[in-house]
C-alpha atoms as a PDB file:
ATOM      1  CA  UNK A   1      -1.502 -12.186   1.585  1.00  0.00           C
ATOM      2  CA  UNK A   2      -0.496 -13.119  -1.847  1.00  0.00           C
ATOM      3  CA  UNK A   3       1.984 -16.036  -2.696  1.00  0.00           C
ATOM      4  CA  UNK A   4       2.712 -16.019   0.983  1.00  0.00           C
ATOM      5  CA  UNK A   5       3.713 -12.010   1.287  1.00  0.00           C
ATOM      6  CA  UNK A   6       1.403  -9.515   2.656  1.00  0.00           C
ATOM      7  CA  UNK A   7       0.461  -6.641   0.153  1.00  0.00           C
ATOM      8  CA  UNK A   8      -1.843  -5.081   2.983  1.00  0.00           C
ATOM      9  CA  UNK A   9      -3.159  -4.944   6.507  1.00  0.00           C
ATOM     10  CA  UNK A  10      -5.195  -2.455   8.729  1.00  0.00           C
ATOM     11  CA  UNK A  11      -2.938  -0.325  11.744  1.00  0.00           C
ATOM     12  CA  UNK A  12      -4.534   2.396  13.814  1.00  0.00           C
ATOM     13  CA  UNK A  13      -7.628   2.503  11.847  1.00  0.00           C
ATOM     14  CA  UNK A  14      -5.992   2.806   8.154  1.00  0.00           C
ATOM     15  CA  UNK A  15      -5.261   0.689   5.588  1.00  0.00           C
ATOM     16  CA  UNK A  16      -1.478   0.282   4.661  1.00  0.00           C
ATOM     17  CA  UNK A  17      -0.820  -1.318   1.304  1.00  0.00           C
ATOM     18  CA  UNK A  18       2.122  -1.802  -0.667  1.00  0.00           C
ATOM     19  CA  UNK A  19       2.351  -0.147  -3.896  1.00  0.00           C
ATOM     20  CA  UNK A  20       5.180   0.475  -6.388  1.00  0.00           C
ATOM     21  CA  UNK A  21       7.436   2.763  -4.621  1.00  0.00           C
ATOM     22  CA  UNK A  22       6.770   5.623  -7.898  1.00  0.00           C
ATOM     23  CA  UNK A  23       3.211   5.289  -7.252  1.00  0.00           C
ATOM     24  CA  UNK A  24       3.648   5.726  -3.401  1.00  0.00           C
ATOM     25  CA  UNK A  25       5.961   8.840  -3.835  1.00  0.00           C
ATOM     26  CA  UNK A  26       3.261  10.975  -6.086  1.00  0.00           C
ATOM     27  CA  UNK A  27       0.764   9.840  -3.243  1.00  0.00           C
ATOM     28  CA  UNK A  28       2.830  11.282  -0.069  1.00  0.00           C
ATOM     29  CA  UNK A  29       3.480  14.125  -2.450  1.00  0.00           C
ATOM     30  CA  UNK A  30      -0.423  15.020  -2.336  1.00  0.00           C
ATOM     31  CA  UNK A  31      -1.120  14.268   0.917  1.00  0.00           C
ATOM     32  CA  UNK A  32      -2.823  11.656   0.151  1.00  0.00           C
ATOM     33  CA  UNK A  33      -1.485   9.230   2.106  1.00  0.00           C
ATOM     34  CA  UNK A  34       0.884   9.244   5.193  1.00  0.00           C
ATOM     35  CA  UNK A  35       4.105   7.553   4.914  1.00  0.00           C
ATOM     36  CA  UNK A  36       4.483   4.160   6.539  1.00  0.00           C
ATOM     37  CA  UNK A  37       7.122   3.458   9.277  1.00  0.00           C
ATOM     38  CA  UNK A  38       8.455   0.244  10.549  1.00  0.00           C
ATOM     39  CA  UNK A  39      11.408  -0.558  12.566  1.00  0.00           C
ATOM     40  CA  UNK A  40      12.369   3.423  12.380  1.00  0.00           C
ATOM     41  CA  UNK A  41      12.569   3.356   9.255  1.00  0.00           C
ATOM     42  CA  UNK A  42      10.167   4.862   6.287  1.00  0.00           C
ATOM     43  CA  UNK A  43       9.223   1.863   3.969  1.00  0.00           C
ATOM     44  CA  UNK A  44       8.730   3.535   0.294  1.00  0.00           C
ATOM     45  CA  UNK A  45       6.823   0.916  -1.233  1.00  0.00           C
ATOM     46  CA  UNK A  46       4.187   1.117   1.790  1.00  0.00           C
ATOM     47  CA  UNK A  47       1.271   3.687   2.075  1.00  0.00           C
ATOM     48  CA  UNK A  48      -1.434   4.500   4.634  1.00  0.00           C
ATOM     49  CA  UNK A  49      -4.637   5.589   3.469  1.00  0.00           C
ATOM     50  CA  UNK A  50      -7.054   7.075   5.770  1.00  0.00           C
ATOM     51  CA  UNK A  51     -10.808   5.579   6.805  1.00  0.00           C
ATOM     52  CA  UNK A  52     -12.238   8.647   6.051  1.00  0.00           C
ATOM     53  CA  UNK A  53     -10.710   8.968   2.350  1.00  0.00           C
ATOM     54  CA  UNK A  54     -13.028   9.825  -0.459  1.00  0.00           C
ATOM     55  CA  UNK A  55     -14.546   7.151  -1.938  1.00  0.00           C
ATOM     56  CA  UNK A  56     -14.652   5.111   0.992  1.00  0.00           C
ATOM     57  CA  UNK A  57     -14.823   1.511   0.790  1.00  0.00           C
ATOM     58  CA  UNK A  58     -14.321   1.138  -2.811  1.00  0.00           C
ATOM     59  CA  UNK A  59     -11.472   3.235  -2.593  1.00  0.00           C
ATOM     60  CA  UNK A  60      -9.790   0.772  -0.389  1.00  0.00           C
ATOM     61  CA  UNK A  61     -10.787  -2.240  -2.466  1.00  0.00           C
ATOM     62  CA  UNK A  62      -9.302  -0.553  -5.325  1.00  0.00           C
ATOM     63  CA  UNK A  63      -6.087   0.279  -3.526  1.00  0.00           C
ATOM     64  CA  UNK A  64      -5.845  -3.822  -2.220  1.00  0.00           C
ATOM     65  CA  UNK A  65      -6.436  -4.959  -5.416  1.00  0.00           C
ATOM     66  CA  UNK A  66      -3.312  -3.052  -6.676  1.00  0.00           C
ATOM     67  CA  UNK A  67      -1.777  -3.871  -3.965  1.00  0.00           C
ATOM     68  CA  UNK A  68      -2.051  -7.369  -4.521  1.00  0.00           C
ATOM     69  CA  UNK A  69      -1.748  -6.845  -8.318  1.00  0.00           C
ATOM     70  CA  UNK A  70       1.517  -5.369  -7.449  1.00  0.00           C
ATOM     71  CA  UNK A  71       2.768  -8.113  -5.027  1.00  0.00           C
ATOM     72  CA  UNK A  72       2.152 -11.063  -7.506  1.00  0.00           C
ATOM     73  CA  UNK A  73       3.909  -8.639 -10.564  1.00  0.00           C
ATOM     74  CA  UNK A  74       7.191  -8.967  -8.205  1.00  0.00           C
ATOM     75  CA  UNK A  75       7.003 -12.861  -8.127  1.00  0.00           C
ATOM     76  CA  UNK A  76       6.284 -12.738 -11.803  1.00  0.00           C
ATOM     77  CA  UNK A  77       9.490 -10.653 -12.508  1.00  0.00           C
ATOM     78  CA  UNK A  78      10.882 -13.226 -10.442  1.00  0.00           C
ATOM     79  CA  UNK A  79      11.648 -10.906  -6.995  1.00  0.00           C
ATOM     80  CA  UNK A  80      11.627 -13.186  -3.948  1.00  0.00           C
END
């Protein structure tokens, strides 16, 4: 969590993080990620990345930090 809000969390073994929705979009374009689902409904902001994804754990650091990077932009621009 950043500024109280999560920007990422592990589910069945992947890492979902919250990225600008853009970003996101060119991702599930590639297959690069799997879309993330919650309360039926597909959350475009939100990404899962695989454990197995090239690069491996630095990947995934990389992804968190702009994950969080991203969160704390939204409080910035003043988004609650």
């Amino acid at each position: 969590m950043v500024d109280g809000r999560i920007y990422a969390f592990f589910k069945d073994g992947r890492l979902v993080v919250k990225i600008p929705a853009r970003r996101a979009a060119e991702l599930l374009a590639t297959d690069a990620a799997s879309a993330f689902r919650a309360g039926g409904r597909t959350m475009r902001e939100w990404v899962m990345l695989e454990l197995a994804d090239p690069g491996g754990e630095q990947c995934w650091r990389d992804w968190m930090q702009t994950g969080r990077d991203y969160v704390r932009s939204l409080r910035a621009a003043g988004h609650a």
